[in-house]
Protein backbone atom coordinates (compact mmCIF):
# COMPACT_ATOMS: atom_id res chain seq x y z
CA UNK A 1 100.58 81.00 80.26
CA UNK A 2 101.96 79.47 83.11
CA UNK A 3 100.43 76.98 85.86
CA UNK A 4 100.69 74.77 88.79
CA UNK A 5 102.97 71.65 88.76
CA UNK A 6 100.98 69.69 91.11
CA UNK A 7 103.53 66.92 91.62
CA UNK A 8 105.75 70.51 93.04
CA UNK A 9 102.87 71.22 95.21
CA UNK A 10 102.40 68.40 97.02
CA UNK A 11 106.15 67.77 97.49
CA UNK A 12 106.01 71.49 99.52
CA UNK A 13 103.35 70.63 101.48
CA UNK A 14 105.00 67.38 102.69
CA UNK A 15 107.75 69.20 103.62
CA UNK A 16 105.76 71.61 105.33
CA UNK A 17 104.08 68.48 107.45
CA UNK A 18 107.38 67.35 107.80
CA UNK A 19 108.13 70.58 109.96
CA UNK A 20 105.42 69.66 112.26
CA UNK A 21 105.65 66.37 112.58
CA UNK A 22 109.75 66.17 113.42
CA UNK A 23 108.10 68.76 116.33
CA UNK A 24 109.88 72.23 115.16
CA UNK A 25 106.44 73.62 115.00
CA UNK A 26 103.22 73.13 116.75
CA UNK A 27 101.13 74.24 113.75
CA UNK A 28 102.01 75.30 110.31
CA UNK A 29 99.91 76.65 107.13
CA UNK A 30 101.14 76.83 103.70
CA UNK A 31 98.96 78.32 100.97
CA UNK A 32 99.75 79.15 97.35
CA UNK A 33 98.12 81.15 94.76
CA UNK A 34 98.68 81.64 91.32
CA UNK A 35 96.85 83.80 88.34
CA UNK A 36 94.37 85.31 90.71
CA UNK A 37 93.53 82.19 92.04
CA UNK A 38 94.36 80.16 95.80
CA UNK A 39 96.37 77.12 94.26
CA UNK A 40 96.14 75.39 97.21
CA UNK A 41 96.37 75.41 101.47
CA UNK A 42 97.10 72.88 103.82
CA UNK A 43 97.18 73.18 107.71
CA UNK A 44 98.95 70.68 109.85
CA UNK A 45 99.63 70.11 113.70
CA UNK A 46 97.84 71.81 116.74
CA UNK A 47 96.89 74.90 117.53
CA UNK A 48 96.95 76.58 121.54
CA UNK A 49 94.31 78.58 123.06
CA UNK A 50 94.33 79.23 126.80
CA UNK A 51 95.25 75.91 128.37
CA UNK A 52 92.97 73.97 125.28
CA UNK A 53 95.48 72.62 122.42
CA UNK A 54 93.08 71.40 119.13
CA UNK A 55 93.62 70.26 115.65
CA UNK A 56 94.48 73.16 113.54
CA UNK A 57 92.35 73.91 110.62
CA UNK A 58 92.25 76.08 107.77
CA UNK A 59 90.21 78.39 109.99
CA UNK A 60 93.16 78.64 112.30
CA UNK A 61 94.16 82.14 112.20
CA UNK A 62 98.03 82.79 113.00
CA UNK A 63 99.73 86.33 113.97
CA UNK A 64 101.62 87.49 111.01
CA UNK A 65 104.28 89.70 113.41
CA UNK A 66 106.22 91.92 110.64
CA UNK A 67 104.31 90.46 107.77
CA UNK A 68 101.68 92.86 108.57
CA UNK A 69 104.06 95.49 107.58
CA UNK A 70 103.05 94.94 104.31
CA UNK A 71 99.31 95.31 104.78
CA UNK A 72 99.67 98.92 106.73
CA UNK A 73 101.94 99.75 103.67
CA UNK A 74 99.72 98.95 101.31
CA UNK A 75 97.34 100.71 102.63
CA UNK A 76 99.17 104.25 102.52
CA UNK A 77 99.90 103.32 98.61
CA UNK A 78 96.04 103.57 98.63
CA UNK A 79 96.14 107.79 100.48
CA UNK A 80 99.21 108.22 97.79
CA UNK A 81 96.99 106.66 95.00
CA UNK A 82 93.95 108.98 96.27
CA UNK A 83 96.34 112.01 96.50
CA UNK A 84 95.67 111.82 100.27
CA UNK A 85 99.03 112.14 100.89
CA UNK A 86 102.52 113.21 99.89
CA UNK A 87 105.64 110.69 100.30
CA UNK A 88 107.92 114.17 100.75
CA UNK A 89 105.71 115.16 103.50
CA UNK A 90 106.90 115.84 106.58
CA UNK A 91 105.38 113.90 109.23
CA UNK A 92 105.57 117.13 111.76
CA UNK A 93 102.94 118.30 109.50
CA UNK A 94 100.64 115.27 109.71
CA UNK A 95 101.21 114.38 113.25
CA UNK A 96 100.90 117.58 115.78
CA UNK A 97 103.80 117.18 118.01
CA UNK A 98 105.75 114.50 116.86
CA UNK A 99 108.70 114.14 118.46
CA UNK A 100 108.35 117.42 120.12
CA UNK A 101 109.27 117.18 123.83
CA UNK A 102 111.79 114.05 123.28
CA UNK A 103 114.93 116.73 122.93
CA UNK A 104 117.81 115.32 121.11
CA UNK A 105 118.33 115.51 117.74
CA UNK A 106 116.47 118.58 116.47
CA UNK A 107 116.25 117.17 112.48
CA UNK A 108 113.15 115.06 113.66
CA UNK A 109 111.23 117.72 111.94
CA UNK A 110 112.64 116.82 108.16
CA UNK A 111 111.53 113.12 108.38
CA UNK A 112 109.64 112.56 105.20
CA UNK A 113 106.31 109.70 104.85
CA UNK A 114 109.08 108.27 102.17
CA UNK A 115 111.82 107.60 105.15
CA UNK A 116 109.20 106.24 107.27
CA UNK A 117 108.24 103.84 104.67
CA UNK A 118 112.12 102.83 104.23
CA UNK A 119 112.70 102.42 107.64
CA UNK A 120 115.55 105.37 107.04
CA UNK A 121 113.53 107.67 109.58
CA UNK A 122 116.23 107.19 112.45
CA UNK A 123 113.40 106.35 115.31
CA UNK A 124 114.20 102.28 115.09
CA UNK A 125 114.19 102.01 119.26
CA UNK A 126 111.16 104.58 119.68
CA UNK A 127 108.96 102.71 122.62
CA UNK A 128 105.16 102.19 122.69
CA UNK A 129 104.54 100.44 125.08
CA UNK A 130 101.54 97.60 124.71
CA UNK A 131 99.24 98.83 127.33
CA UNK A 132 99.02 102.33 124.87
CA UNK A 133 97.81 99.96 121.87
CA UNK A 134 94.51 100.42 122.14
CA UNK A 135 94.33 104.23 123.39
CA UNK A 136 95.41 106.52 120.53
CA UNK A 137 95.83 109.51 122.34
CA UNK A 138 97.86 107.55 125.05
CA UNK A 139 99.85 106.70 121.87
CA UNK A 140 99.96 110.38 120.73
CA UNK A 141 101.15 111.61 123.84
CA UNK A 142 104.10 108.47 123.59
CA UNK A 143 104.78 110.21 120.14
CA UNK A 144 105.23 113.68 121.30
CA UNK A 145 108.39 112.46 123.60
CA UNK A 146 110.19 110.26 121.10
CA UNK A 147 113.50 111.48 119.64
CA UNK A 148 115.72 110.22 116.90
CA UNK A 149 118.35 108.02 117.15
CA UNK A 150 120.26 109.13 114.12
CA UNK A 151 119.91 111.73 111.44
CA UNK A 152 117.05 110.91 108.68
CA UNK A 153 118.73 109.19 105.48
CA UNK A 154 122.45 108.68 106.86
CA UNK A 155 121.56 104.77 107.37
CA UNK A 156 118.74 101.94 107.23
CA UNK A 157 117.87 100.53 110.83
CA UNK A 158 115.09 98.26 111.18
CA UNK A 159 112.35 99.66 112.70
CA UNK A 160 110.18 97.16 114.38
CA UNK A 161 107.23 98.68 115.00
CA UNK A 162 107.88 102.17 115.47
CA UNK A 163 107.51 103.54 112.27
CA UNK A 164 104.39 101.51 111.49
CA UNK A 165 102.87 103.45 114.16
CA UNK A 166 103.53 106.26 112.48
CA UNK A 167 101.92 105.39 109.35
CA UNK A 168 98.74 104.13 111.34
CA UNK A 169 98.47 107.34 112.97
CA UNK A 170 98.63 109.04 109.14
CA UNK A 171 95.94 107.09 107.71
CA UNK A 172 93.84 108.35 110.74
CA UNK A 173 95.08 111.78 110.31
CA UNK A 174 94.27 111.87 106.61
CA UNK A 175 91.03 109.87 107.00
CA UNK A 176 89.81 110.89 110.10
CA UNK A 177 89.11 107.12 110.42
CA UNK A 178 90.77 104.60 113.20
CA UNK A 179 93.11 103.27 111.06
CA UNK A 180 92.14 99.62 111.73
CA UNK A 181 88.63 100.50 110.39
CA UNK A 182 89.31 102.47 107.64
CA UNK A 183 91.90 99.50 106.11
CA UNK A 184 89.24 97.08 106.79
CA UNK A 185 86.38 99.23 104.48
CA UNK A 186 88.93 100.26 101.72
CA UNK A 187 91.35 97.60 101.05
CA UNK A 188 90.72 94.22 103.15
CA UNK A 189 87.04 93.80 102.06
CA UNK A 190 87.37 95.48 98.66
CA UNK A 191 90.23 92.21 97.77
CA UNK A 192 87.88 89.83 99.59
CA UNK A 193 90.51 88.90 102.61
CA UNK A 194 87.64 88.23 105.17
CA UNK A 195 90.54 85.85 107.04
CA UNK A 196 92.65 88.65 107.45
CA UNK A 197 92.43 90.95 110.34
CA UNK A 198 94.44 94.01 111.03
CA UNK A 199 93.04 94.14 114.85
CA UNK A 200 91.38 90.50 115.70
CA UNK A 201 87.83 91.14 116.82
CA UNK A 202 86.10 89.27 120.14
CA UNK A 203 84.13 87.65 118.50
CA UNK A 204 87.47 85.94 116.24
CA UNK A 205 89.79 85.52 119.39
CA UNK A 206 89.00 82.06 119.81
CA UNK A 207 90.05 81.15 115.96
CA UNK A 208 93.51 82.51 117.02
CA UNK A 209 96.68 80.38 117.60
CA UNK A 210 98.50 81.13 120.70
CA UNK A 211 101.59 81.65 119.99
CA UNK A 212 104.61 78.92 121.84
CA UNK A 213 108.22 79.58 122.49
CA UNK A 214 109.76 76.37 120.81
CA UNK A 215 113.10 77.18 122.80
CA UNK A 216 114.57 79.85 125.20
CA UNK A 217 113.75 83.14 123.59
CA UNK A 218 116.04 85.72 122.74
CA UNK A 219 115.22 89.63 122.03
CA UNK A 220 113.79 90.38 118.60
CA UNK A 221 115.97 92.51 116.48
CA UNK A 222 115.05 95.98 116.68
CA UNK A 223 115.29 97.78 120.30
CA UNK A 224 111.79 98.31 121.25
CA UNK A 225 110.67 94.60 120.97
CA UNK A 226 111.35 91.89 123.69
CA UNK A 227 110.78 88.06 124.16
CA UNK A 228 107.45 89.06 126.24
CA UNK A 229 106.52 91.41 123.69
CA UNK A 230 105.54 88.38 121.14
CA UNK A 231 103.09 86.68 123.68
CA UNK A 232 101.49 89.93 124.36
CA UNK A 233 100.13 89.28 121.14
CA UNK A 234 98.23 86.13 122.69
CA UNK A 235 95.84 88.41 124.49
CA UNK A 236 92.44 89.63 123.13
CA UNK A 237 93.42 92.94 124.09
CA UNK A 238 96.29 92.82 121.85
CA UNK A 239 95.15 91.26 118.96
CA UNK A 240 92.22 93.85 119.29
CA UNK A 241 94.54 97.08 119.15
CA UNK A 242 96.27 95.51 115.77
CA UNK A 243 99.64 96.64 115.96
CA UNK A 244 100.37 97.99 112.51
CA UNK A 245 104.10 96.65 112.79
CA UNK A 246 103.16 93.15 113.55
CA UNK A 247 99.93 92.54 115.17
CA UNK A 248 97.25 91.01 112.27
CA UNK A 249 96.04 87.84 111.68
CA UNK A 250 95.26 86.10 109.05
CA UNK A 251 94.96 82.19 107.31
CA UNK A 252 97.59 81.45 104.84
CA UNK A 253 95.13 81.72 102.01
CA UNK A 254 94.21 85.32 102.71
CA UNK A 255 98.38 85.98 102.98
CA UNK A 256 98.08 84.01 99.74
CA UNK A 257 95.60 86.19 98.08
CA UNK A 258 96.80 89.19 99.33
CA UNK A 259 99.14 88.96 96.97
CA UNK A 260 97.72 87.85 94.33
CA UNK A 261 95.59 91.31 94.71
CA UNK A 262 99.19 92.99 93.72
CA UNK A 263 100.41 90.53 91.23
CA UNK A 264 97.62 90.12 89.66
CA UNK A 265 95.45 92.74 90.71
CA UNK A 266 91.70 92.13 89.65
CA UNK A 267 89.76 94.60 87.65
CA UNK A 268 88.23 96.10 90.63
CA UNK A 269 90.91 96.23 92.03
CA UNK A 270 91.08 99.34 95.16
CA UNK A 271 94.33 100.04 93.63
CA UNK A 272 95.75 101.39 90.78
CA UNK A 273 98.57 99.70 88.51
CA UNK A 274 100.61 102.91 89.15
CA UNK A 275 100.05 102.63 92.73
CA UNK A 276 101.16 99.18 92.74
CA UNK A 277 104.43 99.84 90.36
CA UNK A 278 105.15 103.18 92.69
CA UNK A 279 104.97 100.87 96.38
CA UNK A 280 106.72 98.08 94.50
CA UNK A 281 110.08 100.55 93.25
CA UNK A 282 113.10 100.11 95.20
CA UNK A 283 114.04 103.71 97.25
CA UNK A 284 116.63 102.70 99.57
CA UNK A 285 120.49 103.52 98.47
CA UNK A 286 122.84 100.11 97.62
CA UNK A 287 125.72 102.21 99.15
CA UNK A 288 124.06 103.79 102.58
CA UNK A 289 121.14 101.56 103.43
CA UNK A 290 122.70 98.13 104.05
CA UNK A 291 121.63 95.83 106.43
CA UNK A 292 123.60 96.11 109.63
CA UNK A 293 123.72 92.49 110.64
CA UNK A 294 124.64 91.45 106.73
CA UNK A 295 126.03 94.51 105.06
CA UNK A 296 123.70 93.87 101.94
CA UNK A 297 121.51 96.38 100.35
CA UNK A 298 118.26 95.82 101.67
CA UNK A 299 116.39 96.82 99.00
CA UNK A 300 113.30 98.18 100.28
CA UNK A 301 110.36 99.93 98.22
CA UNK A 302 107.43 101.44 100.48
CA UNK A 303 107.35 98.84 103.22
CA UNK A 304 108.27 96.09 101.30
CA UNK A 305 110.99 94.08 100.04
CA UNK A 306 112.25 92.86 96.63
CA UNK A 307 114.34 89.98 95.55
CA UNK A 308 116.33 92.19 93.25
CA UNK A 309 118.91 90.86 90.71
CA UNK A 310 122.37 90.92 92.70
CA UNK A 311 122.04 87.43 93.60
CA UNK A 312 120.83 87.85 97.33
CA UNK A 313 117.17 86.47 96.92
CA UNK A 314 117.41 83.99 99.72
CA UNK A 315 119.31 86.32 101.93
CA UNK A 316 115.93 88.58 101.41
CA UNK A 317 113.80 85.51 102.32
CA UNK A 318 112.93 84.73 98.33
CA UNK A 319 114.51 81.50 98.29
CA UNK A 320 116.05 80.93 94.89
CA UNK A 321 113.34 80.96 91.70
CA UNK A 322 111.53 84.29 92.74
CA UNK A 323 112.10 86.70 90.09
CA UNK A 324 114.19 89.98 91.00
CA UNK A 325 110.53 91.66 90.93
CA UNK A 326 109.19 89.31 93.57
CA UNK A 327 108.39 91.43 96.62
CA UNK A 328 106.93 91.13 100.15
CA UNK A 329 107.54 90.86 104.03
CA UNK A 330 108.27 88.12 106.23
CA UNK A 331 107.81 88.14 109.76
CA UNK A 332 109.02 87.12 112.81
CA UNK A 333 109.42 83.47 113.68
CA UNK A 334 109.74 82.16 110.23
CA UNK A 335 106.31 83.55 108.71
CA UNK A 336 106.50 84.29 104.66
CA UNK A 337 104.67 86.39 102.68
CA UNK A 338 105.30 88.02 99.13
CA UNK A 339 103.64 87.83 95.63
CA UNK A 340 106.08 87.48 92.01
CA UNK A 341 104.33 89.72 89.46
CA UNK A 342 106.68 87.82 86.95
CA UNK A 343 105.05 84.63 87.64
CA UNK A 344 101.78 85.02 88.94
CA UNK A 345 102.92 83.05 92.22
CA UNK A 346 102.55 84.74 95.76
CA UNK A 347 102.84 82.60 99.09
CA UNK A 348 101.75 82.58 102.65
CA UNK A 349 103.21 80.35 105.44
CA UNK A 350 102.25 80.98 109.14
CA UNK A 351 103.12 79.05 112.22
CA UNK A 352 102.73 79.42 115.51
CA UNK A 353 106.20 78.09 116.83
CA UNK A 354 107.95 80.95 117.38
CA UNK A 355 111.95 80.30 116.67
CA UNK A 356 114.69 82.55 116.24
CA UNK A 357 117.76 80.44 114.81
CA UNK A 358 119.74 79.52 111.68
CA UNK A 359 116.96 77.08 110.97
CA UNK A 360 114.43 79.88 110.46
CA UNK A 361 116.33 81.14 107.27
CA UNK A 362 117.18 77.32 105.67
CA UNK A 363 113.47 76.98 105.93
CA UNK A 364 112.33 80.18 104.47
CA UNK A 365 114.87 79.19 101.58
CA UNK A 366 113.60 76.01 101.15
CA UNK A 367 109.84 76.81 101.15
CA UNK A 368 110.18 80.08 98.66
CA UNK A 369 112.90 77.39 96.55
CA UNK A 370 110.03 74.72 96.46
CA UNK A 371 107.01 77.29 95.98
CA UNK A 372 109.08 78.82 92.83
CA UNK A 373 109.40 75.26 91.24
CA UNK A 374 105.66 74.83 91.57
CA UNK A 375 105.21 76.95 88.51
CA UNK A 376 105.78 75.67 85.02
């Protein structure tokens, strides 16, 4: 059996200090967990709300941005687990009018749940615009004049948040639930996360971190994401409407733990072990779905990632030390989050300095490298 190297521990969490106090970060939160267990959090620097800037706590909630990928995922492994839903199904026959007045290409109408999932649906720049967040049949009628930007399966694109609308719209097809609800009763409280929100609630908004451009911002990668797009997520009405592709919030530990649900999934556990092993299988093709930017495979299972065994583990924001089954989904501005069912480790980091630099990847490395070497 293995365990915690404390010595390890505290060296990460000094270099996580370290980040705040050389002023790269306002706030950062680092939280480990191991064998079904939180190892350990810590919280350092400041936190921003409205004009107020306070000492960060545990309690600090931070925006996750694409790390919430993984949640919304998750939660369709539970309507696949149920038999809810089909990952050949076409989403034409989920979502009435999908796609249908956008024109274009006309193979819109073969895009699988499976694709979606993959980010191989070839819809990365569809729009929704943030004042539709909160009005689902303002986002229907969005939906209906979409079009594709390539044919299904001929490439991977990174799709920010368009296809994660998608998949929310699913689980409220299939569930007849809003989907923000329905993953709050059926997975979120079932694995105890009460720190982790997918659509931040009044009553919460004050916990939040506002989020702070460390430097001049550039545009997010993927086309229907801009610079103002991130601080959107810095009003109540935002964080409310839980955008599926990057909108929850959560405390390191929960990110932590969330993990640990999949790694080392308890025995009443809301999902099954096939469920798990099924989300957690890569899908994507090593010779046609490469990163653009990179040109590696990208590896991707049913919204998340995996370290895989061709060497690339940092590249796919592992570090080096995560086994090739590690898996999980970082998010914008540096944030990590992914479990190692070899180990038993899974980590969370959240910060609300938003960068978007060279320096975001050496610190990913380092902090998956030094979270790795925690376990002995």
């Amino acid at each position: 059996m293995t365990s915690i190297n404390q010595d390890k521990l505290g060296e990460l969490f000094d270099y996580v200090e370290g980040i705040v106090s050389d002023e790269k970060v306002p706030a950062a939160q680092i939280a480990i967990g191991h064998d079904g267990k939180l190892a350990g959090m810590r919280t350092f620097g400041k936190a921003h709300n409205g004009t107020s800037v306070e000492p960060a706590s545990d309690d600090t909630l931070f925006c996750m941005f694409s790390a919430t990928k993984a949640i919304v995922g998750v939660g369709v492994w539970k309507l696949l687990d149920e038999g809810l839903l089909d990952l050949d199904e076409r989403v034409v026959d989920i979502i009435p009018g999908w796609c249908a007045e956008g024109g274009g290409d006309a193979s819109y109408v073969d895009v699988t749940v499976r694709q979606v999932m993959l980010h191989t649906g070839g819809f990365p720049f569809a729009p929704m615009n943030p004042r539709l967040w909160e009005d689902r049949d303002a986002r229907l009628r969005r939906m209906m004049g979409w079009r594709l930007n390539w044919t299904p399966d001929s490439q991977f694109e990174y799709h920010a948040t368009s296809a994660h609308w998608v998949l929310a719209e699913i689980i409220q097809q299939k569930t007849g639930e809003d989907f923000r609800d329905w993953l709050r009763a059926n997975l979120l409280d079932p694995m105890g996360l009460d720190n982790l929100y997918v659509g931040l609630p009044n009553e919460e908004h004050d916990r939040a971190a506002g989020i702070v451009y460390t430097e001049e911002p550039l545009p997010v990668a993927g086309g229907e994401v801009f610079p103002q797009t991130i601080l959107h997520f810095n009003l109540a009405s935002q964080r409310r409407a839980g955008c599926p592709g990057g909108g929850a919030f959560a405390n390191a530990a929960d990110v932590a733990m969330f993990y640990q649900g999949l790694v080392k999934p308890a025995d009443d556990s809301p999902l099954s072990a096939n469920a798990i092993e099924l989300g957690t299988t890569v899908g994507t093709n090593p010779d046609r779905h490469v990163d653009l930017l990179s040109g590696i495979h990208v590896n991707r299972a049913l919204t998340v990632v995996l370290a895989g065994d061709d060497g690339l583990t940092a590249e796919r924001g592992f570090g080096r030390g995560a086994s090739p089954r590690a898996f999980g989904h970082a998010g914008a501005g540096g944030q990590i989050a992914w479990g190692d069912p070899e180990t038993g480790l899974s980590v969370g980091f959240l910060t609300n300095g938003f960068q978007q630099d060279e320096r975001i990847q050496e610190r990913t490395s380092a902090i998956g490298t030094m979270a790795a070497a925690c376990v002995e």
